[in-house]
PDB file of N, CA and C in Angstrom:
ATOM      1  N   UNK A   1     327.671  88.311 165.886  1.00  0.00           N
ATOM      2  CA  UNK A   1     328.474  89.269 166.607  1.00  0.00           C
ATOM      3  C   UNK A   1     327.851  89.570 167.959  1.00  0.00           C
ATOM      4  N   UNK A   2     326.394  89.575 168.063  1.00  0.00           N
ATOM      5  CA  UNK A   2     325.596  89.844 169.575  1.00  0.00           C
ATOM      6  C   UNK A   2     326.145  89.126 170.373  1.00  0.00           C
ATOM      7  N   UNK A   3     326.604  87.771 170.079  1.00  0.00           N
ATOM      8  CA  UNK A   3     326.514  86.633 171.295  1.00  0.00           C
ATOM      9  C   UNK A   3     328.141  87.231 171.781  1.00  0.00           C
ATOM     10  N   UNK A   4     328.826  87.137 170.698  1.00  0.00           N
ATOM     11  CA  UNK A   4     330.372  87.994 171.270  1.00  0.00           C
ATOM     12  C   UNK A   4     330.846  88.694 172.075  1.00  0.00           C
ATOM     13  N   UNK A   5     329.327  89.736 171.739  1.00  0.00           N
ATOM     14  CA  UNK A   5     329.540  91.007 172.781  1.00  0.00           C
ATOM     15  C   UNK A   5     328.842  90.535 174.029  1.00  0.00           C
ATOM     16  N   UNK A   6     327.631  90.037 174.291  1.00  0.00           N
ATOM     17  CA  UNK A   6     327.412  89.073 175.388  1.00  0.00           C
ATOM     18  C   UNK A   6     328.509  88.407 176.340  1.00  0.00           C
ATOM     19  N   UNK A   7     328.881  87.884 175.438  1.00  0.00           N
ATOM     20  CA  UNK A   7     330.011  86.869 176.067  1.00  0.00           C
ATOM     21  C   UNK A   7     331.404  87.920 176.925  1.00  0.00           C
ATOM     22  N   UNK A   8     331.764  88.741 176.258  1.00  0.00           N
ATOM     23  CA  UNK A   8     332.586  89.923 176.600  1.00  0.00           C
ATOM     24  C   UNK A   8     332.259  90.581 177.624  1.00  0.00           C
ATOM     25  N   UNK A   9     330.455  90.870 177.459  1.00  0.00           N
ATOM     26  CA  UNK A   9     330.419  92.030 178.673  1.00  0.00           C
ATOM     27  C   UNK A   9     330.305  90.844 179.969  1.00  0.00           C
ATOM     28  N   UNK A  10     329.381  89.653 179.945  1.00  0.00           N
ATOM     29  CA  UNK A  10     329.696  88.747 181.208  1.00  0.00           C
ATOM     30  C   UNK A  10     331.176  89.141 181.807  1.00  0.00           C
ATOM     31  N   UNK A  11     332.176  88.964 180.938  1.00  0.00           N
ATOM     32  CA  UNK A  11     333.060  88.946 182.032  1.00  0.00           C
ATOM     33  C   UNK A  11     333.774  90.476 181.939  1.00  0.00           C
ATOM     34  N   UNK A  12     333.471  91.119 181.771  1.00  0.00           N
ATOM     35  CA  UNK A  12     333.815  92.608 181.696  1.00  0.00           C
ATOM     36  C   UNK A  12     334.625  92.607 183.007  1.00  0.00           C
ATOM     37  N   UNK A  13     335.360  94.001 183.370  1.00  0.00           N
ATOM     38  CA  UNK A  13     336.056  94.345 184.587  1.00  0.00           C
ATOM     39  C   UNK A  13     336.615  95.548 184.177  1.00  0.00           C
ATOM     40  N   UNK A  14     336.390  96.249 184.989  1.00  0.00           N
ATOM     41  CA  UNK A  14     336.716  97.732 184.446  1.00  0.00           C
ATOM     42  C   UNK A  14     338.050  98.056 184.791  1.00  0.00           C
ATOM     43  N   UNK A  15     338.677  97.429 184.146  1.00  0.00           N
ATOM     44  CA  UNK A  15     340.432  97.758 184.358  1.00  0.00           C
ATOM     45  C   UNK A  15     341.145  97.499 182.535  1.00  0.00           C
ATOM     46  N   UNK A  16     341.816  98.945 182.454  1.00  0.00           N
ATOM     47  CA  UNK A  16     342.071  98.871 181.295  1.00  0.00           C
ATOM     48  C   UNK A  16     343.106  97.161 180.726  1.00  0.00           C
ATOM     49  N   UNK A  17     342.650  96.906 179.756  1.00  0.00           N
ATOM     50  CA  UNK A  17     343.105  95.774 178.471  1.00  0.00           C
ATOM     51  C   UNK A  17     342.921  94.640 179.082  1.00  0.00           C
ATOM     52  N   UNK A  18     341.417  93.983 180.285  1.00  0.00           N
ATOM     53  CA  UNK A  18     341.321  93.578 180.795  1.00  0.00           C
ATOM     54  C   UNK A  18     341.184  92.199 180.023  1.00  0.00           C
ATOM     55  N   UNK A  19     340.724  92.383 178.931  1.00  0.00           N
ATOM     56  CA  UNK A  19     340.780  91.158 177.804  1.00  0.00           C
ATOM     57  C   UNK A  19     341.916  90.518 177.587  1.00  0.00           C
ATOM     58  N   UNK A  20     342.445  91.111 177.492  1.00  0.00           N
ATOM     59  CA  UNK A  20     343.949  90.488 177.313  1.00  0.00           C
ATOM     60  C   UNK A  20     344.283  89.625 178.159  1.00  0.00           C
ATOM     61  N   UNK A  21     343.929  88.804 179.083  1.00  0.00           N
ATOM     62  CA  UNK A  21     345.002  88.526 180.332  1.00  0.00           C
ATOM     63  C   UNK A  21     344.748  87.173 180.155  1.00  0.00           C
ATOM     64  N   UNK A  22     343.382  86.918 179.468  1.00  0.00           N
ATOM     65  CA  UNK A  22     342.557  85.463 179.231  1.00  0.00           C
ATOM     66  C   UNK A  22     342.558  85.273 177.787  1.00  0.00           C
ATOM     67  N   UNK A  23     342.866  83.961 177.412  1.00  0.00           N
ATOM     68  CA  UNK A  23     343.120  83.040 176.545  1.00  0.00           C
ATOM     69  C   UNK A  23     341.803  83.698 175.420  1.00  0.00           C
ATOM     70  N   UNK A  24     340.869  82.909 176.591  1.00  0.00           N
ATOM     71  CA  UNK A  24     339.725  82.865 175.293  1.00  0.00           C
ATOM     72  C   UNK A  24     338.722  84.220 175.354  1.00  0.00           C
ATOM     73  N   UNK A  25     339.073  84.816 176.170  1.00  0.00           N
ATOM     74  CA  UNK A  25     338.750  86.779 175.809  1.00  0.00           C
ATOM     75  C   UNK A  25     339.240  87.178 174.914  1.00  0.00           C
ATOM     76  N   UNK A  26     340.735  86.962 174.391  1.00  0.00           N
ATOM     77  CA  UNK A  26     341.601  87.243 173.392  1.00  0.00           C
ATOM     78  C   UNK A  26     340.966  86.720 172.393  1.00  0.00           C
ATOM     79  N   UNK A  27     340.548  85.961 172.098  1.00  0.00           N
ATOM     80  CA  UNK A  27     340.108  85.164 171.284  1.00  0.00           C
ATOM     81  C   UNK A  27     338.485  85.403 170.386  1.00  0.00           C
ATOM     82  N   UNK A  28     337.747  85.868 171.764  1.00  0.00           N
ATOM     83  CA  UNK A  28     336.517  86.360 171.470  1.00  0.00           C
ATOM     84  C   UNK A  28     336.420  88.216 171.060  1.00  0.00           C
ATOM     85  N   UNK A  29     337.769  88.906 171.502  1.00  0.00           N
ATOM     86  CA  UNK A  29     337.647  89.656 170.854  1.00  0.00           C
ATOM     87  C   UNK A  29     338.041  90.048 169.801  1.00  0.00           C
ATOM     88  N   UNK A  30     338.978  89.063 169.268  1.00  0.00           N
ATOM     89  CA  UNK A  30     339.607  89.189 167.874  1.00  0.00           C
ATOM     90  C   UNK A  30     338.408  88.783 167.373  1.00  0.00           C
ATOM     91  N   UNK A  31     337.554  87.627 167.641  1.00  0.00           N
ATOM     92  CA  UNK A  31     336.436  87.341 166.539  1.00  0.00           C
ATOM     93  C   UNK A  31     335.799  88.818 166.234  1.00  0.00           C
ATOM     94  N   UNK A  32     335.173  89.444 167.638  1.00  0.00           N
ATOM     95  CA  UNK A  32     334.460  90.500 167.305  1.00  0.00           C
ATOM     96  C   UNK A  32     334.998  91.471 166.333  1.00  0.00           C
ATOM     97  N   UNK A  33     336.006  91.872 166.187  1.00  0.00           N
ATOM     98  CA  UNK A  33     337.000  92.587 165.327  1.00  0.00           C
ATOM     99  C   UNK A  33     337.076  92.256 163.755  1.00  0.00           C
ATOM    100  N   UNK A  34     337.218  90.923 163.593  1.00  0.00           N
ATOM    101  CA  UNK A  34     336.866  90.407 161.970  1.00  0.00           C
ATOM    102  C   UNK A  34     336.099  91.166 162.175  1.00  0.00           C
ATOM    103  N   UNK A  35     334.468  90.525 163.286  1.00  0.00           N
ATOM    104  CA  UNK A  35     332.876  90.463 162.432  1.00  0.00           C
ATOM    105  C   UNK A  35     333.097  91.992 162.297  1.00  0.00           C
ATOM    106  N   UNK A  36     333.395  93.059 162.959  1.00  0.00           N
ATOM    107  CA  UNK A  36     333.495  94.689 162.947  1.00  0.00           C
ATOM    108  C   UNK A  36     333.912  94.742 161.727  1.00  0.00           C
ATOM    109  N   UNK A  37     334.999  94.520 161.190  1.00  0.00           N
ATOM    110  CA  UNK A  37     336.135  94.803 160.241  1.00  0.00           C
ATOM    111  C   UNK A  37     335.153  94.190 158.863  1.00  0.00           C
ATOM    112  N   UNK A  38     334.286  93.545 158.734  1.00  0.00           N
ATOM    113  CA  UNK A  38     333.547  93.019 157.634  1.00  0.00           C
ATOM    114  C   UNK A  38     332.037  94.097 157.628  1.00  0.00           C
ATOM    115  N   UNK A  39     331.739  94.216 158.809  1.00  0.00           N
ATOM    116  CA  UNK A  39     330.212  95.019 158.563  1.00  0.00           C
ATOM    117  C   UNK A  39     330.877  96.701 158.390  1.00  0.00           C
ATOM    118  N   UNK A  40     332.398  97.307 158.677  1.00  0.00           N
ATOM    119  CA  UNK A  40     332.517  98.422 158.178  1.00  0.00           C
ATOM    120  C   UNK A  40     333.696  98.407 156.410  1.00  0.00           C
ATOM    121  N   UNK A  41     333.655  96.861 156.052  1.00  0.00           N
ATOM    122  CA  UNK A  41     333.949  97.457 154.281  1.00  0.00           C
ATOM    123  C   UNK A  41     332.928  97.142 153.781  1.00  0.00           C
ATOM    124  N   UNK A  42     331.876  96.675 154.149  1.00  0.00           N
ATOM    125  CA  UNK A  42     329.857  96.429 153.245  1.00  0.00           C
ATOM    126  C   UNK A  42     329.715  98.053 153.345  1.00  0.00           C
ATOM    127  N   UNK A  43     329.923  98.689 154.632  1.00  0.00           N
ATOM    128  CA  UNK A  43     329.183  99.824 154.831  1.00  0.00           C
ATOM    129  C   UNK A  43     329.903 100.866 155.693  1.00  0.00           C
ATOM    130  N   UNK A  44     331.002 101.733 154.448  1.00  0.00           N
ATOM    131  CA  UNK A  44     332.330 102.534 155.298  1.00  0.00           C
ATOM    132  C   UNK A  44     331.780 103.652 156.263  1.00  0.00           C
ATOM    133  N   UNK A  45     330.515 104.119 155.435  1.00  0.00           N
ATOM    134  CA  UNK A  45     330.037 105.351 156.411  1.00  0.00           C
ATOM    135  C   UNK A  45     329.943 105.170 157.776  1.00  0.00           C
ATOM    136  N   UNK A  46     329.477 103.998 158.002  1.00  0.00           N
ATOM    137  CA  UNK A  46     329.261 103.470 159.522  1.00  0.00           C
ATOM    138  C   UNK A  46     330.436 103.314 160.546  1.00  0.00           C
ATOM    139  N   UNK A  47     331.639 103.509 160.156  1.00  0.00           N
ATOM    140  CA  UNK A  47     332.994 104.461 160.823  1.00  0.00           C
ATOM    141  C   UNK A  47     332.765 105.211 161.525  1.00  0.00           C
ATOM    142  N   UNK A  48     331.933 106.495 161.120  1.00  0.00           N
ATOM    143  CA  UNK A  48     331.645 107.522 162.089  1.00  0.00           C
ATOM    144  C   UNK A  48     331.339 107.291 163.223  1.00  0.00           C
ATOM    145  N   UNK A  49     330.577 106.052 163.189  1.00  0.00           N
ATOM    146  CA  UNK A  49     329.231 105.552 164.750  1.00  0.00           C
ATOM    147  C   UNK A  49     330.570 104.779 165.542  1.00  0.00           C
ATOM    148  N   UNK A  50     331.632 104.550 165.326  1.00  0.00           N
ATOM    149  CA  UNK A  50     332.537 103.788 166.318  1.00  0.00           C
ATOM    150  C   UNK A  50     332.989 104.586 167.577  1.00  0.00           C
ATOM    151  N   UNK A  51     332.980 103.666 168.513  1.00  0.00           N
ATOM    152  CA  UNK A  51     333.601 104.953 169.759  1.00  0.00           C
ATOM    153  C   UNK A  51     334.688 104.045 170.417  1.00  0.00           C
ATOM    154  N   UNK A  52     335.625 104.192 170.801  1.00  0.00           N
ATOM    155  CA  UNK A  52     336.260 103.417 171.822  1.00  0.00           C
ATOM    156  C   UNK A  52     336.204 103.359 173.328  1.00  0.00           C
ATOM    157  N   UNK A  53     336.305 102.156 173.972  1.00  0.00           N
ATOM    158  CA  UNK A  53     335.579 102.946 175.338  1.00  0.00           C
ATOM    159  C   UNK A  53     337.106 102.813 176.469  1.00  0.00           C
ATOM    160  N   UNK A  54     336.655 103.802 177.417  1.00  0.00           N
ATOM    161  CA  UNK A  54     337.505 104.383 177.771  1.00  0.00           C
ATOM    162  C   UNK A  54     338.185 103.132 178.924  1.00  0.00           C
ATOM    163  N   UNK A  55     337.051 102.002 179.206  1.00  0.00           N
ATOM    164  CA  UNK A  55     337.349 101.378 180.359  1.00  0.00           C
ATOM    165  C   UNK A  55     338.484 100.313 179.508  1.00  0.00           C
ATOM    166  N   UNK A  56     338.172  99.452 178.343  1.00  0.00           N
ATOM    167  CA  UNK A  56     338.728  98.614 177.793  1.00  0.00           C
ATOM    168  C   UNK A  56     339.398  98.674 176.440  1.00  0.00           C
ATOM    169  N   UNK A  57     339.392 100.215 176.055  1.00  0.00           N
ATOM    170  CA  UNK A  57     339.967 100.631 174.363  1.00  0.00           C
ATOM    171  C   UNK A  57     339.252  99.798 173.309  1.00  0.00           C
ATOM    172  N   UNK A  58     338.196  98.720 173.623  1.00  0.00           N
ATOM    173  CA  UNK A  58     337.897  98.358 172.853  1.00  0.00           C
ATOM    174  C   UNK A  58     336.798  99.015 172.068  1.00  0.00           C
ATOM    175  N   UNK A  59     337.144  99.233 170.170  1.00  0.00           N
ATOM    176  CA  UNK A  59     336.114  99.867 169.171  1.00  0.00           C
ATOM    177  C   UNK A  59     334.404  98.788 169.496  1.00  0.00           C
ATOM    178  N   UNK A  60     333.614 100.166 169.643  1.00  0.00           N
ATOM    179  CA  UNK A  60     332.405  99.444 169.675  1.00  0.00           C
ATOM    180  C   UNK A  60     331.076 100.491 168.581  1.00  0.00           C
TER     181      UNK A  60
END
């Protein structure tokens, strides 16, 4: 999941749903989302620690 978020913030741009516009951003953030969506049903408490951010809505 590190290299994901790596890969994401390289091309970051602070304009909201900026992921969206590219193929394989879309792509890398749906991965991140499984890997999210698997490390919070091992461990539900860890819900609380999610924030969304304000530049890209994306849960981190």
């Amino acid at each position: 999941m590190v290299d994901v978020l790596v890969a994401m913030q390289e091309k970051f741009v602070n304009v909201r749903n900026w992921w969206k516009e590219e193929a394989q951003m879309r792509e890398r953030v749906v991965n991140y989302y499984q890997a999210l969506r698997q490390v919070l049903r091992e461990s539900s408490p860890s819900k609380r620690w999610l924030a969304r951010c304000c530049h890209c809505d994306i849960y981190f």
